[in-house]
C-alpha atoms as a PDB file:
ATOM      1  CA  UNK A   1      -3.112  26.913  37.216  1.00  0.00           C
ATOM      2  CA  UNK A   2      -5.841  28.218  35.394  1.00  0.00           C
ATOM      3  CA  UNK A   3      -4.149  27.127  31.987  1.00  0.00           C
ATOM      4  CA  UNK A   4      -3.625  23.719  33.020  1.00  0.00           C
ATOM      5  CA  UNK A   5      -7.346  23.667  33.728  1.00  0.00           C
ATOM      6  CA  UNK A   6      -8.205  25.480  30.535  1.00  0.00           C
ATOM      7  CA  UNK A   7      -6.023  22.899  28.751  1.00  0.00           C
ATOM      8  CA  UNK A   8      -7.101  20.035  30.426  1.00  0.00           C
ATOM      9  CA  UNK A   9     -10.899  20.689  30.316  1.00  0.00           C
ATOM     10  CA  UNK A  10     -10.443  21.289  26.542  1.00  0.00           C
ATOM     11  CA  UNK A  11      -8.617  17.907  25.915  1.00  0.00           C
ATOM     12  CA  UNK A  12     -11.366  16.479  28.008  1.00  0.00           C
ATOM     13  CA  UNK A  13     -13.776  17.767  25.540  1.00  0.00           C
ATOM     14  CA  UNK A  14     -11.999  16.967  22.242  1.00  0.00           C
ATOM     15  CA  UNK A  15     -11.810  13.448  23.864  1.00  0.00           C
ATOM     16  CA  UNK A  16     -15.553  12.977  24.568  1.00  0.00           C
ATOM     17  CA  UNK A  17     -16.155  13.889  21.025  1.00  0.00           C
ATOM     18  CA  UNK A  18     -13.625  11.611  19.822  1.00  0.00           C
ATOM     19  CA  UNK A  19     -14.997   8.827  21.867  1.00  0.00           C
ATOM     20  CA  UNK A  20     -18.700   9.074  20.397  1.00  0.00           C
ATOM     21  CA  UNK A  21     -16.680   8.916  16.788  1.00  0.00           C
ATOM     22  CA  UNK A  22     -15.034   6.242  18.061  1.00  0.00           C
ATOM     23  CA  UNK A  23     -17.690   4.380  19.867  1.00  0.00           C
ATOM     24  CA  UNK A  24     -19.706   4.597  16.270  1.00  0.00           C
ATOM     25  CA  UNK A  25     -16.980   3.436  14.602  1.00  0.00           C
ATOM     26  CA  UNK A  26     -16.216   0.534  16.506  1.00  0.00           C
ATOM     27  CA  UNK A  27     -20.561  -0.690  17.258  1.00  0.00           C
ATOM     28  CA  UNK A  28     -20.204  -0.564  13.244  1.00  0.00           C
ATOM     29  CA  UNK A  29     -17.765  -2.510  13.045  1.00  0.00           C
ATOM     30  CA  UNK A  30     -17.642  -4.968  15.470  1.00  0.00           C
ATOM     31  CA  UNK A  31     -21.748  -4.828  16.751  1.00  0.00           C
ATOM     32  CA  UNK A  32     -19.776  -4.610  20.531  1.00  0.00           C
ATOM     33  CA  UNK A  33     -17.900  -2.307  21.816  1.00  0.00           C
ATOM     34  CA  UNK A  34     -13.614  -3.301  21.374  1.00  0.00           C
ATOM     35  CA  UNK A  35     -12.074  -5.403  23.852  1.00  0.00           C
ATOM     36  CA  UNK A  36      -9.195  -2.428  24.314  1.00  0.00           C
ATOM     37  CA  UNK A  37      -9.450   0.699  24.361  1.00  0.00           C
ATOM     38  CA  UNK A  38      -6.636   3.351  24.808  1.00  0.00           C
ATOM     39  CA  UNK A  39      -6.876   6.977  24.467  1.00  0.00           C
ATOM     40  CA  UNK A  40      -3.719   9.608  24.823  1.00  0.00           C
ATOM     41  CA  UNK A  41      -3.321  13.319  24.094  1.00  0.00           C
ATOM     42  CA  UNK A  42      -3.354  12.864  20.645  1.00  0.00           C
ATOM     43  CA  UNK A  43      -4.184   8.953  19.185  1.00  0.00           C
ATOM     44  CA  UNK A  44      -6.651   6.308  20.045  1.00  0.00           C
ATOM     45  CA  UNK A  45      -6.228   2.864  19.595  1.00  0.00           C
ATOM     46  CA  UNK A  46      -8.534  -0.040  19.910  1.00  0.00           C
ATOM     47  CA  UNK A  47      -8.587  -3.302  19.379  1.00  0.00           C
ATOM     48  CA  UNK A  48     -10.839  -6.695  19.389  1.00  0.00           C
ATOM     49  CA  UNK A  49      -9.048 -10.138  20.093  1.00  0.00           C
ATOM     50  CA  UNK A  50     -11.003 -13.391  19.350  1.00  0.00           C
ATOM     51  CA  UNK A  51     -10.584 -16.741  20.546  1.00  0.00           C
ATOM     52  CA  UNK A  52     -12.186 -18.180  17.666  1.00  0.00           C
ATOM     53  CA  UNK A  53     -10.315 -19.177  14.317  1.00  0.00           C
ATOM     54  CA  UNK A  54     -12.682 -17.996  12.300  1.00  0.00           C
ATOM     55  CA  UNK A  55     -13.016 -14.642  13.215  1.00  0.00           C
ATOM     56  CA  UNK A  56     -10.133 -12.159  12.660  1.00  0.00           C
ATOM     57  CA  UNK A  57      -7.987  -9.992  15.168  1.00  0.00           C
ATOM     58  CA  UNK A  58      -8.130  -6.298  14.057  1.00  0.00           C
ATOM     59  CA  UNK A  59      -6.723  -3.510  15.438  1.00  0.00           C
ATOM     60  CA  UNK A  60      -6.965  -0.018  14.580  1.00  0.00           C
ATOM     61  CA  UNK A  61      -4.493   2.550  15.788  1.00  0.00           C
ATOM     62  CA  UNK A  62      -5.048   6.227  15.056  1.00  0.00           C
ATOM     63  CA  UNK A  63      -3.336   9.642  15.724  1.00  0.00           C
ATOM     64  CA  UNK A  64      -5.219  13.243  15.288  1.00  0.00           C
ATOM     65  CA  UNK A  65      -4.533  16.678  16.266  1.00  0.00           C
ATOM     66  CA  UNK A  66      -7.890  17.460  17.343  1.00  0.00           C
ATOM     67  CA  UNK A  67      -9.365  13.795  18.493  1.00  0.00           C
ATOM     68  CA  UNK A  68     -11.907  14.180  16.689  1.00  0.00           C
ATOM     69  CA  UNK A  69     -10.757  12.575  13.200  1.00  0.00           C
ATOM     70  CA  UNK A  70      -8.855   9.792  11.766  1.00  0.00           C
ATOM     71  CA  UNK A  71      -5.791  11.147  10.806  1.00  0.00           C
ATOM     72  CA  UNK A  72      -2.609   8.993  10.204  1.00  0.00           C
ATOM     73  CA  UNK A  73      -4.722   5.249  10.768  1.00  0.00           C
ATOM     74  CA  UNK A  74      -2.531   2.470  10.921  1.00  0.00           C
ATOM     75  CA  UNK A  75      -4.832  -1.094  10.117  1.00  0.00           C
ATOM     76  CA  UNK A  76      -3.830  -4.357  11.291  1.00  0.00           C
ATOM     77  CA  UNK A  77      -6.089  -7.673  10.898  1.00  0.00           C
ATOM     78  CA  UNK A  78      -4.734 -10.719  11.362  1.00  0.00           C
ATOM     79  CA  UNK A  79      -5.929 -14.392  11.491  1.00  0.00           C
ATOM     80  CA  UNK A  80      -9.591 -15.816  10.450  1.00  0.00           C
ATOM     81  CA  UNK A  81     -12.068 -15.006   8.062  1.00  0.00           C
ATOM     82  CA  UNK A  82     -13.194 -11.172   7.737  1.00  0.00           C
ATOM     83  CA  UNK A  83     -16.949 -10.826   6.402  1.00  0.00           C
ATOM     84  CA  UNK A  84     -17.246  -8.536   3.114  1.00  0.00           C
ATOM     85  CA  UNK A  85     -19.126  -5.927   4.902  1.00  0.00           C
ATOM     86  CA  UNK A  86     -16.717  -5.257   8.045  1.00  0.00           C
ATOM     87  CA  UNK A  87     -14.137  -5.290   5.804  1.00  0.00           C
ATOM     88  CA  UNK A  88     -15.655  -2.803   3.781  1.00  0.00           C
ATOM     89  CA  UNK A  89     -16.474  -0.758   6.617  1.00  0.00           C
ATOM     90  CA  UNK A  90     -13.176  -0.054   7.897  1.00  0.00           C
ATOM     91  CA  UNK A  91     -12.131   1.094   4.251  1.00  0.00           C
ATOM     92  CA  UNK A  92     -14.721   3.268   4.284  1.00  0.00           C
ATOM     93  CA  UNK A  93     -13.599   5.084   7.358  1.00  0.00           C
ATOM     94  CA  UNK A  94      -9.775   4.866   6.337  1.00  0.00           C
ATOM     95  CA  UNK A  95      -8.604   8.166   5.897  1.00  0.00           C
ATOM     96  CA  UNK A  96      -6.179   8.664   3.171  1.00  0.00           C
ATOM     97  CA  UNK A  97      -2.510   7.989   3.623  1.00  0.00           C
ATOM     98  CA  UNK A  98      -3.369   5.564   5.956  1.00  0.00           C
ATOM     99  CA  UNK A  99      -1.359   2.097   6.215  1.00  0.00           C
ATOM    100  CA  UNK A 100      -2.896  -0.910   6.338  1.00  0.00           C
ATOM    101  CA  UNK A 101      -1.761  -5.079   6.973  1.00  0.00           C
ATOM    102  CA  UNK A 102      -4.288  -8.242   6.281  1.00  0.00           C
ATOM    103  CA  UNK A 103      -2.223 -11.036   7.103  1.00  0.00           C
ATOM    104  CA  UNK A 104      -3.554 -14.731   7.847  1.00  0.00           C
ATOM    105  CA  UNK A 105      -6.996 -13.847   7.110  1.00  0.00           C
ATOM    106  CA  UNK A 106      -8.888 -14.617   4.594  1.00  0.00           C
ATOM    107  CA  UNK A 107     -10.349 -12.015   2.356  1.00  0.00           C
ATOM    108  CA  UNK A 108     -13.331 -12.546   0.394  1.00  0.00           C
ATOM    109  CA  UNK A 109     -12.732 -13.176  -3.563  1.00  0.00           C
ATOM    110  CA  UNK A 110     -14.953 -10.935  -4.745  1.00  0.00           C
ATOM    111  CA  UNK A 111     -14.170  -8.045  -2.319  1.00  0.00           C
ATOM    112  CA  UNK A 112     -14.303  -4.811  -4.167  1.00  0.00           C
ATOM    113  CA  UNK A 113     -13.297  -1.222  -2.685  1.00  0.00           C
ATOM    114  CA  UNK A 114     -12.082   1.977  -4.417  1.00  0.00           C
ATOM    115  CA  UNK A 115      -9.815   2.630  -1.673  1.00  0.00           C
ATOM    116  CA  UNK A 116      -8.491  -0.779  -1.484  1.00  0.00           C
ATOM    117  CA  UNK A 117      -5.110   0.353  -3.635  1.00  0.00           C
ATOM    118  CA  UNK A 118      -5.750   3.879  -3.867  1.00  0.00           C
ATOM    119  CA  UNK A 119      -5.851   5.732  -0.644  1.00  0.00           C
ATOM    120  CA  UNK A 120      -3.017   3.595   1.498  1.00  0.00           C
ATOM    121  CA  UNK A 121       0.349   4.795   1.424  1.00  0.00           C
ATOM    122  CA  UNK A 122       1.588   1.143   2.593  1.00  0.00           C
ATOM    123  CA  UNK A 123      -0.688  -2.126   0.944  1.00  0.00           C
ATOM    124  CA  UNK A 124       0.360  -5.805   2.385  1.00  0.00           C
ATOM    125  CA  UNK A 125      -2.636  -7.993   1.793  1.00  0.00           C
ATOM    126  CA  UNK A 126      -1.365 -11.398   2.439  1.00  0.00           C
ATOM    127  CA  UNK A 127      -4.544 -12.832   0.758  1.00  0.00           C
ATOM    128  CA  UNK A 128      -4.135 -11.658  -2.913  1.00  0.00           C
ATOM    129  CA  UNK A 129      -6.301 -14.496  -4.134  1.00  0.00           C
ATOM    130  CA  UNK A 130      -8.730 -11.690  -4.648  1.00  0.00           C
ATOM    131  CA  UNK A 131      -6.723  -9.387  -6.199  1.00  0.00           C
ATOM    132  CA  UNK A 132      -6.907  -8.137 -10.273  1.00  0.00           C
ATOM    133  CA  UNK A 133      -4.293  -6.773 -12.235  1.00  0.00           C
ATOM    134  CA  UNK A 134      -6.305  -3.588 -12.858  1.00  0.00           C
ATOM    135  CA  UNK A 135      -6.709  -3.065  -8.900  1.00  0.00           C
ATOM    136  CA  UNK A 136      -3.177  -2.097  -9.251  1.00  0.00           C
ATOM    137  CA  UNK A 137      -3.502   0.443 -11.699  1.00  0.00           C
ATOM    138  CA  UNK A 138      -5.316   2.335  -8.829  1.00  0.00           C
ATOM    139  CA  UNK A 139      -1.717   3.048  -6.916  1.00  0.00           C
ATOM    140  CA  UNK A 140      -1.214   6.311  -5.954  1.00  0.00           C
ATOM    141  CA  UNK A 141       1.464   7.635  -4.338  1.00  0.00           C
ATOM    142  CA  UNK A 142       1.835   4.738  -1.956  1.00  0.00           C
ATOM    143  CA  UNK A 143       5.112   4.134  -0.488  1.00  0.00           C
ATOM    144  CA  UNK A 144       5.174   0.106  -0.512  1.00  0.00           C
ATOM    145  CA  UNK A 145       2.913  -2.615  -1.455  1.00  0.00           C
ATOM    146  CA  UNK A 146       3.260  -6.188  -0.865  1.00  0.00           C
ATOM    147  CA  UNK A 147       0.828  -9.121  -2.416  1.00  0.00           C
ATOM    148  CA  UNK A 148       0.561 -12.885  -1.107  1.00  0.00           C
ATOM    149  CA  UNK A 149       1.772 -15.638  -3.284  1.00  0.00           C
ATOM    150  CA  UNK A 150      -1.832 -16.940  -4.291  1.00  0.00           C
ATOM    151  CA  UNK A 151      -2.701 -14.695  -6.736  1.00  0.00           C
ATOM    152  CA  UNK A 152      -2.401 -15.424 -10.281  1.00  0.00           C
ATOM    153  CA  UNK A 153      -1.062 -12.597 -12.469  1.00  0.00           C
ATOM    154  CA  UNK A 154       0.229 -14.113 -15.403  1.00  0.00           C
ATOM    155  CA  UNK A 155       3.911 -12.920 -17.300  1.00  0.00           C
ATOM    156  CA  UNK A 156       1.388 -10.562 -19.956  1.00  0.00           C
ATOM    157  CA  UNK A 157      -0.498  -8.432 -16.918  1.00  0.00           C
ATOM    158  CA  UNK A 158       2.797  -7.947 -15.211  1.00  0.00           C
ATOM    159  CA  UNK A 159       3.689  -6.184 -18.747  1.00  0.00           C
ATOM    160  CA  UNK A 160       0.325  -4.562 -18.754  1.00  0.00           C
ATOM    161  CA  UNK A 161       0.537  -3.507 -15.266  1.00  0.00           C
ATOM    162  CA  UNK A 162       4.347  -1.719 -16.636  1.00  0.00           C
ATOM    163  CA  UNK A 163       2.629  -0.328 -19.536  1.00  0.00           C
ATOM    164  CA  UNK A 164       0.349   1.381 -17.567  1.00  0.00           C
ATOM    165  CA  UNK A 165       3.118   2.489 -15.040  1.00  0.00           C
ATOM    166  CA  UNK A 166       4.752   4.241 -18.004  1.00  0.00           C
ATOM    167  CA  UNK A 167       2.021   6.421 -19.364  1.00  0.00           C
ATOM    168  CA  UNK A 168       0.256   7.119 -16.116  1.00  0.00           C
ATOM    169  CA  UNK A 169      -0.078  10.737 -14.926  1.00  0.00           C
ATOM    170  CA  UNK A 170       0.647  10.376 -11.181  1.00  0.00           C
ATOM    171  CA  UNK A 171       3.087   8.554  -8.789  1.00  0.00           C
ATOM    172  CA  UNK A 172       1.569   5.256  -8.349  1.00  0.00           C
ATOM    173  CA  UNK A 173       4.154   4.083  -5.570  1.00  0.00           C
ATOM    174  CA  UNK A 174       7.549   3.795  -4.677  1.00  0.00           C
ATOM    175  CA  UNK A 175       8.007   0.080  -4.112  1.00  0.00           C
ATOM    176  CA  UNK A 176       5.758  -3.235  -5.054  1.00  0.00           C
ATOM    177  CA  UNK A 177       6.450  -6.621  -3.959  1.00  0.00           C
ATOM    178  CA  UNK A 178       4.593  -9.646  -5.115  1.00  0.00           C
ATOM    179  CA  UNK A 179       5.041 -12.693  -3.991  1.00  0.00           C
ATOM    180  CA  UNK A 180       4.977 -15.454  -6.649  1.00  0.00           C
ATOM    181  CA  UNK A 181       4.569 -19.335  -6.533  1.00  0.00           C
ATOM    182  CA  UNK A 182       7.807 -21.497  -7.516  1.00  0.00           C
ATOM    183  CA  UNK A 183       6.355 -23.219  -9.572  1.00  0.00           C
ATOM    184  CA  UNK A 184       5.318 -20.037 -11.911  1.00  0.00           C
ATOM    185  CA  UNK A 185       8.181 -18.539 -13.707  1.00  0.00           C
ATOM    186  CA  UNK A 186       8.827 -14.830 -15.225  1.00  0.00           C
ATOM    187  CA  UNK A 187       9.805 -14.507 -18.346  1.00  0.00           C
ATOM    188  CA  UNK A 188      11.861 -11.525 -18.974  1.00  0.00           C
ATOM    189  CA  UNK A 189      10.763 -10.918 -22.963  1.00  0.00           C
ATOM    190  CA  UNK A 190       6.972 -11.187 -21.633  1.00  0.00           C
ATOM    191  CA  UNK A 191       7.241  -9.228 -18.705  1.00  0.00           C
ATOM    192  CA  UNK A 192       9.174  -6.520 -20.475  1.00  0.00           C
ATOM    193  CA  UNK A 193       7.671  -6.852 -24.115  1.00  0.00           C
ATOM    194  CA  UNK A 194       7.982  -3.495 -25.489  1.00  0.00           C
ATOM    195  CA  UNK A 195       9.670  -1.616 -22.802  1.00  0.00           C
ATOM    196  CA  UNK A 196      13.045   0.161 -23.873  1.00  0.00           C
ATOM    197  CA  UNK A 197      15.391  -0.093 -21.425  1.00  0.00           C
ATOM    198  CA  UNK A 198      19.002  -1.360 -20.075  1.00  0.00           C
ATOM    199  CA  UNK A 199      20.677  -3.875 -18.110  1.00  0.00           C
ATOM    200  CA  UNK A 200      22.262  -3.267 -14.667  1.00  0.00           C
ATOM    201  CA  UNK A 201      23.345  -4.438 -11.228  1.00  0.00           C
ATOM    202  CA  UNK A 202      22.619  -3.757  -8.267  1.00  0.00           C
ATOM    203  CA  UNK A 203      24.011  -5.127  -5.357  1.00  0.00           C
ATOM    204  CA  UNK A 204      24.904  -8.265  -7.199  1.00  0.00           C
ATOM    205  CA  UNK A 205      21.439  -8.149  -8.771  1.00  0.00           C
ATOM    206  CA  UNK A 206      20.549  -7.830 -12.341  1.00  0.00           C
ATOM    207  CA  UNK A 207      17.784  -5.245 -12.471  1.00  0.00           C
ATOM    208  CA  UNK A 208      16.038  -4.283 -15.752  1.00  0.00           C
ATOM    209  CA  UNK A 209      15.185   0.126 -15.544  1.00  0.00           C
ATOM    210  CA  UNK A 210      13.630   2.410 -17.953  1.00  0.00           C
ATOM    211  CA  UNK A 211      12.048   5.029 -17.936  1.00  0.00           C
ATOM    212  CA  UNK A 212       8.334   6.877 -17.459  1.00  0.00           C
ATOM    213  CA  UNK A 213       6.984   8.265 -21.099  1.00  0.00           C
ATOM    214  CA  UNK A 214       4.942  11.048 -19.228  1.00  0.00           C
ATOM    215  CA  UNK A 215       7.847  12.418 -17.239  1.00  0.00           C
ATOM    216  CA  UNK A 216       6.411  15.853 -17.117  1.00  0.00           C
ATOM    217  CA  UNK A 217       3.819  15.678 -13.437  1.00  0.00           C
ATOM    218  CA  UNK A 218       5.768  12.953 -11.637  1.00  0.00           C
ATOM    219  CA  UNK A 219       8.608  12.533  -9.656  1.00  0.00           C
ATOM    220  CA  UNK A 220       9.762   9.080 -10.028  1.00  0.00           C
ATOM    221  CA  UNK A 221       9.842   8.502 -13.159  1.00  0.00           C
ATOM    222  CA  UNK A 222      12.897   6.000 -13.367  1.00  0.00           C
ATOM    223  CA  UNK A 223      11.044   2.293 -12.762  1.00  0.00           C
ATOM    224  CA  UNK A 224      13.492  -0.607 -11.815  1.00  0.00           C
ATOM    225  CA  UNK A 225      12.413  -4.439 -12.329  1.00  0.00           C
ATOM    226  CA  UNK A 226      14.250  -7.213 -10.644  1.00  0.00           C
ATOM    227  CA  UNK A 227      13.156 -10.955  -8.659  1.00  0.00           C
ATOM    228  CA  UNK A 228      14.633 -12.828  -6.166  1.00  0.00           C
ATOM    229  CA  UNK A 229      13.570 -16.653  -6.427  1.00  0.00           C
ATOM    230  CA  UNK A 230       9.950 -16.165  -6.253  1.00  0.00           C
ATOM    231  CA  UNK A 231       9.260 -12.750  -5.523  1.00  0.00           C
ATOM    232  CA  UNK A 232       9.001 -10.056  -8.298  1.00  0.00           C
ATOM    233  CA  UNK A 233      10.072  -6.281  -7.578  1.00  0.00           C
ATOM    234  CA  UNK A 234       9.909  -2.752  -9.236  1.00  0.00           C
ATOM    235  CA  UNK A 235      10.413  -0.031  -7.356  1.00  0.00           C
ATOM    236  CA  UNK A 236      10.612   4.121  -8.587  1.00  0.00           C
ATOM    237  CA  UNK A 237      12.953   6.479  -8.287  1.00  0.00           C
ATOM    238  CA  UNK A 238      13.545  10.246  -8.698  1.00  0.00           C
ATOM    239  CA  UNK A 239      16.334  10.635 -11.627  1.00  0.00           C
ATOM    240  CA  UNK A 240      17.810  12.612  -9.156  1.00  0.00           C
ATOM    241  CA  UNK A 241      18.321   9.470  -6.224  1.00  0.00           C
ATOM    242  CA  UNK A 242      18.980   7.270  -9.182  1.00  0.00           C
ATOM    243  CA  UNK A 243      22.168   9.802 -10.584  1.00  0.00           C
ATOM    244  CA  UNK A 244      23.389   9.828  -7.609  1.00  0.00           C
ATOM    245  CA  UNK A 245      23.989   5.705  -7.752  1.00  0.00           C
ATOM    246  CA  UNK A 246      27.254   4.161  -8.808  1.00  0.00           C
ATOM    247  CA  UNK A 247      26.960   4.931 -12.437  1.00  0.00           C
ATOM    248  CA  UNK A 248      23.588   5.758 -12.498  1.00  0.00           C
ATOM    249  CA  UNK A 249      24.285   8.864 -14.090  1.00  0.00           C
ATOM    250  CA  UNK A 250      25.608   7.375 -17.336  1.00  0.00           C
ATOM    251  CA  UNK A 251      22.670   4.539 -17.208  1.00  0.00           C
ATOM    252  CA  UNK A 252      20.234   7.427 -16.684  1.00  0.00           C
ATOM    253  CA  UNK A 253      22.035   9.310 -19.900  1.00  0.00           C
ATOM    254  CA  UNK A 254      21.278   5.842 -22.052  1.00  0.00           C
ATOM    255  CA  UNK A 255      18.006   5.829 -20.795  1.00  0.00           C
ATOM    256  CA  UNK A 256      17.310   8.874 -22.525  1.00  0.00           C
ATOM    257  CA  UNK A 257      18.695   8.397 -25.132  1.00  0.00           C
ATOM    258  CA  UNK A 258      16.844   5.274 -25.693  1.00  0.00           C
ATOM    259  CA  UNK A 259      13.418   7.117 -25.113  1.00  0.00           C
ATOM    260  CA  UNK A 260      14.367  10.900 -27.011  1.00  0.00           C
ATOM    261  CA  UNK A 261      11.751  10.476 -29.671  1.00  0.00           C
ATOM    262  CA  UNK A 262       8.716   9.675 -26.738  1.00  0.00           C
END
């Protein structure tokens, strides 16, 4: 009996001191406390719901050992407008790893945060209208990233953005999606200007791979290029996962090959 108590009083106290984190947080960020509030053993969530179109729906989910920090935060905002400053708020408190999802709201188009692409280890931002080629370069080590249609890369920065995937010194991520307008067409000898590699297929897809040139301090180092009407993909692989494909093996022998004197 006494250990129940002992435990119980202690979670009682980890909570409380979550709760004033929490209850900072969320005057912060919303000036008002959050319409729901939910607190177990070990994660808090909270969330604010608006009637109005104008103003977003965001709600923050967190799980932590010790209640008392942010660990593991998963981000959702949804619908409206969110102001530069509440956005930038709830970046600021992200801790890293964290995923986050902005879809149907509109983000401002000169919003500007260092961990906007580098300290999420899963990126959808819906609204990419704000988005700059050399935001991406800041990947690291996220999992999956996914970008609205409006944003207006152009065939040369997707090249850029591969050039810089080839020399960079760390794991950017394991899968990007960006989603393109129709009317705005790849062109494979822009997109891949300069990059040696081969031809295959992949579930009935032509996919374009080649390989890192610093191969020494990363782990996926095998890059794979591909679209589907008017979405463009690359996604990374360990040489190891990609040997292990249907002739990957061979392809990753060519590869090489092709790149012995980098």
């Amino acid at each position: 009996m006494e250990k129940k108590t002992n435990s119980r009083s202690n979670f009682c106290s980890r909570a409380l001191k979550g709760i004033k984190t929490l209850a900072g947080f969320c005057l912060e960020l919303f000036f008002l406390p959050p319409v729901c509030l939910n607190i177990q053993m070990s994660s808090f969530l909270f969330e604010n719901s608006n009637d109005s179109e104008d103003e977003p729906n965001i709600r923050i989910f967190w799980e932590s050992d010790d209640l008392n920090s942010k660990r593991s935060m998963k981000i959702n905002i949804s619908g409206g407008k969110i102001d530069e400053n509440r956005l930038k708020t709830i970046m600021d408190n992200a801790e890293s790893d964290s995923k986050i999802e902005i879809i149907g709201t509109e983000i401002p188009p000169k919003f500007r945060h260092e961990k906007a692409f580098s300290s999420f280890k899963s990126i959808e931002y819906q609204d990419a209208s704000w988005v700059q080629i050399e935001d991406l370069y800041n990947l690291r080590n996220a999992k999956s990233v996914k970008l609205g249609a409006n944003n207006d890369f152009t065939n040369s920065e997707y090249n850029m953005l591969i050039e810089h995937w080839l020399s960079q010194e760390w794991d950017m991520f394991e899968k990007l999606e960006i989603v393109r307008y129709k009317w705005v067409s790849l062109r494979i000898q822009w997109v891949l200007s300069g990059v040696d590699g081969i031809v295959s297929t992949r579930g009935g897809q032509d996919v374009y791979v080649f390989l890192a040139k610093n191969r020494e301090n990363r782990k996926n180092t095998v890059g794979i290029v591909y679209w589907k009407k008017d979405t463009f993909f690359m996604e990374t692989m360990d040489p190891k996962d990609y040997c292990s494909l249907d002739g990957g093996e061979e392809e990753y022998n060519k590869l090489l090959e092709l790149n012995k004197d980098d």
